[in-house]
Structure formats: structure tokens, C-alpha cells
C-alpha atoms as a PDB file:
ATOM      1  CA  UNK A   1       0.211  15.571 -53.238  1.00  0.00           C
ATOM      2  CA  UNK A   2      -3.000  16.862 -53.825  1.00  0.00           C
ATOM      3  CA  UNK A   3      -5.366  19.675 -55.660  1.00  0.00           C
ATOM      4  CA  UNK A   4      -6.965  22.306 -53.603  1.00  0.00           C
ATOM      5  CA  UNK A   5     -10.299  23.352 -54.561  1.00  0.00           C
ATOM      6  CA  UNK A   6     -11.709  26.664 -53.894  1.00  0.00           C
ATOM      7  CA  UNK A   7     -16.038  26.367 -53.259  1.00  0.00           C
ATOM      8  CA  UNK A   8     -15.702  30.516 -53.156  1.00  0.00           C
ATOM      9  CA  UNK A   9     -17.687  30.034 -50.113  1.00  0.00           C
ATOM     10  CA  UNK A  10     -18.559  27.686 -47.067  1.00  0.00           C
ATOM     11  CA  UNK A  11     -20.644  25.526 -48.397  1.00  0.00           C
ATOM     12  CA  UNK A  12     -21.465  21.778 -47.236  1.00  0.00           C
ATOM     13  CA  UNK A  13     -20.942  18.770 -50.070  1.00  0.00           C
ATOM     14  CA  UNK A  14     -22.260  15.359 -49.696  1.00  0.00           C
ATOM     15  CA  UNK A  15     -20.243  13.934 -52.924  1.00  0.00           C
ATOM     16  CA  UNK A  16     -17.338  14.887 -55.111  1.00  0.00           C
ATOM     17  CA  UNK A  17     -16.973  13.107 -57.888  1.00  0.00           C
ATOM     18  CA  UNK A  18     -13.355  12.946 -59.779  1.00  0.00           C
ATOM     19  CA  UNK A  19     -12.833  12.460 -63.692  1.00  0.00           C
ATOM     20  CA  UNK A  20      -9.580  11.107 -64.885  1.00  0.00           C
ATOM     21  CA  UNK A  21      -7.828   9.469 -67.512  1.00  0.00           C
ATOM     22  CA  UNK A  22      -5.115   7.584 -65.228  1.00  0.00           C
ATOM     23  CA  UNK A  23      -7.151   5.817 -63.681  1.00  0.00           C
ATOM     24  CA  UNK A  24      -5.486   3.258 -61.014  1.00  0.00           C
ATOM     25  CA  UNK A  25      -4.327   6.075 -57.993  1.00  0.00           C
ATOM     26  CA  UNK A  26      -5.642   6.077 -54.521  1.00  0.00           C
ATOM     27  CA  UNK A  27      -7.234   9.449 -52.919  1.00  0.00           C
ATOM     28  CA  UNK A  28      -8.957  10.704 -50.410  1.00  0.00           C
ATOM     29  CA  UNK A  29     -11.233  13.946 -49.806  1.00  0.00           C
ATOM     30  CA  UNK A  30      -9.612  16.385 -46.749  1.00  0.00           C
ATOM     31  CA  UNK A  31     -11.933  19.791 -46.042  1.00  0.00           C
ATOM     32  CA  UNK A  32     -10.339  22.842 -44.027  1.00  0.00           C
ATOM     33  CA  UNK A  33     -11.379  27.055 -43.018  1.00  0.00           C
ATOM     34  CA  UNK A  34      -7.843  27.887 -45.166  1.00  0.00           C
ATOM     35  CA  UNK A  35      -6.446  27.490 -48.673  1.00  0.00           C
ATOM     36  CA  UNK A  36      -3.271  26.533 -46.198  1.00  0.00           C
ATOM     37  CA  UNK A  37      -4.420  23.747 -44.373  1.00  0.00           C
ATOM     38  CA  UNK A  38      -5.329  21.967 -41.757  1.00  0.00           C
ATOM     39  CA  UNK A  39      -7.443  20.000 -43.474  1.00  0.00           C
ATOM     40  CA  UNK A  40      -9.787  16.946 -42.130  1.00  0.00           C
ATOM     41  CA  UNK A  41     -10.535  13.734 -43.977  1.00  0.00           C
ATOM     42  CA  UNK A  42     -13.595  13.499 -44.439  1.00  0.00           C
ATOM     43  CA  UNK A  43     -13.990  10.412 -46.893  1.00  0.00           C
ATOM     44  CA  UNK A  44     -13.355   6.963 -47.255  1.00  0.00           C
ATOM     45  CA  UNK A  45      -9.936   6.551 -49.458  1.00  0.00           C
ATOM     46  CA  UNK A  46     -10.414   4.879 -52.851  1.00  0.00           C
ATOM     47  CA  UNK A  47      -8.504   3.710 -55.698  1.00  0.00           C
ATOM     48  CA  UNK A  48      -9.916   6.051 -58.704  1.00  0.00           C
ATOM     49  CA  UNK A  49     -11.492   4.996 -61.841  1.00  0.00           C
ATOM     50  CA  UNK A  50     -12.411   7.191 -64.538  1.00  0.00           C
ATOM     51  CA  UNK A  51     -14.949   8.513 -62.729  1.00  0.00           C
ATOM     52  CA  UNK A  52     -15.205   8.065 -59.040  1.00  0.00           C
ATOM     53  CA  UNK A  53     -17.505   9.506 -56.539  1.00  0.00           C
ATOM     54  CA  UNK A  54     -16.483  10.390 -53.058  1.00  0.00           C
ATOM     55  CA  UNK A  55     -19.286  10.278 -50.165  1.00  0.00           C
ATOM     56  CA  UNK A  56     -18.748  13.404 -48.032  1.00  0.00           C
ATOM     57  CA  UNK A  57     -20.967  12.758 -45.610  1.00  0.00           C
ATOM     58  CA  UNK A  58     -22.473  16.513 -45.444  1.00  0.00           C
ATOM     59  CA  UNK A  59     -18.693  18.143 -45.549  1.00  0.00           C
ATOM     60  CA  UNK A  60     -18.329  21.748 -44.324  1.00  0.00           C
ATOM     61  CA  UNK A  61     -15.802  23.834 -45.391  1.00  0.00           C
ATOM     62  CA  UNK A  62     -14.732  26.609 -48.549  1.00  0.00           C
ATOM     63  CA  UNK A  63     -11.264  24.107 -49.166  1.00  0.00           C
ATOM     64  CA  UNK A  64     -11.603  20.684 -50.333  1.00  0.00           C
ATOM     65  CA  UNK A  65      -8.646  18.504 -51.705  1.00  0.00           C
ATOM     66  CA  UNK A  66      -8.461  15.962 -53.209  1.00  0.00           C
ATOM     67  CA  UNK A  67      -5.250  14.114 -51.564  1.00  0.00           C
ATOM     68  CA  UNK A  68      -3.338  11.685 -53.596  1.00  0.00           C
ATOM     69  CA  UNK A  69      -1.870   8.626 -51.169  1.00  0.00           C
ATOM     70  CA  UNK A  70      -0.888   6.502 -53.605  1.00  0.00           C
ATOM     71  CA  UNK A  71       0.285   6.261 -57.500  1.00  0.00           C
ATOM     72  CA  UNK A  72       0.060   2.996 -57.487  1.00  0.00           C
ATOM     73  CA  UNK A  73       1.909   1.691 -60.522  1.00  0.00           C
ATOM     74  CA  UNK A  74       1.307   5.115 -62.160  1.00  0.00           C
ATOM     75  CA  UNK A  75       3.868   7.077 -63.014  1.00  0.00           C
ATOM     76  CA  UNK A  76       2.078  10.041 -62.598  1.00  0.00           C
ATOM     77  CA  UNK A  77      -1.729  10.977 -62.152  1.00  0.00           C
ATOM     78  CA  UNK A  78      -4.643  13.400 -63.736  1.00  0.00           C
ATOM     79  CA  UNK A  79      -7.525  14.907 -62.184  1.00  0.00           C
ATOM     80  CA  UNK A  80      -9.107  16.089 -65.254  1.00  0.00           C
ATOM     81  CA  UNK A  81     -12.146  16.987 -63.806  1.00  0.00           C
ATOM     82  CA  UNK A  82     -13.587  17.496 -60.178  1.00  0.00           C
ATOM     83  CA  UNK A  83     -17.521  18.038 -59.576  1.00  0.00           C
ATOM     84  CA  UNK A  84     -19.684  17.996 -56.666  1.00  0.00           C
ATOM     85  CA  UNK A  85     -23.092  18.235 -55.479  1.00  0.00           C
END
């Protein structure tokens, strides 16, 4: 499961950072040309904290998502906020 983001645009990232207030999942950044898919990886995965920041290694794309792979022992998981630069 995962939340597509919309840049508007191609643009190129190097981080997206992700607020939440479950902290404890595991995700992963994927980039892609359509709102559709396919989508690359195109960061490390890592277990999210309140905030975590992603290194996207000069991603190019207009789609981002940000690709839950794990709940962990979560029920259920928040991305309250997602920023990037």
C-alpha cells in the first residue's frame, strides 16, 4: 500500500521527508512518468519515525510514493505529512 504524490511537474528530489504519528512501519520511496505506475525504487527502505527523511539520490519523475512494506506491529499506519526538497 502506498500514497501517490503528485510534484505537478517533472521535477528531480534529493530527499523526502515523512511526518507521522505511528511511527514503527517500514517504507520505501518508488518514482514513475504515470500516476499508474511503473514506478522505480529509488531509496533505501526504512522503518519510519516521526519524522524520517528519505535520500533520493537526485530522483526524476512527476509521481513519487511512498510504498508501505511493512506494518510492523501496527495495526494500521499515518502519513500525516510528506515534504521534500
Amino acid at each position: 500500500m502506498g500514497l501517490v504524490i503528485d510534484a505537478g511537474r517533472t521535477v528531480t528530489l534529493h530527499h523526502l521527508t515523512v511526518t507521522t504519528d505511528t511511527p514503527g512501519f517500514t517504507a520505501e520511496v518508488q518514482a514513475g512518468d504515470s500516476a499508474q505506475g511503473s514506478f522505480q525504487t529509488v531509496s533505501g527502505s526504512s522503518t519510519v519515525s516521526a519524522q524520517t527523511t528519505f535520500d533520493l539520490s537526485n530522483a526524476r519523475a512527476r509521481y513519487f510514493v511512498v510504498w508501505i512494506t511493512s506494518l510492523g506491529s501496527l495495526s494500521q499506519a499515518h502519513v500525516n505529512e510528506v515534504s521534500a526538497s
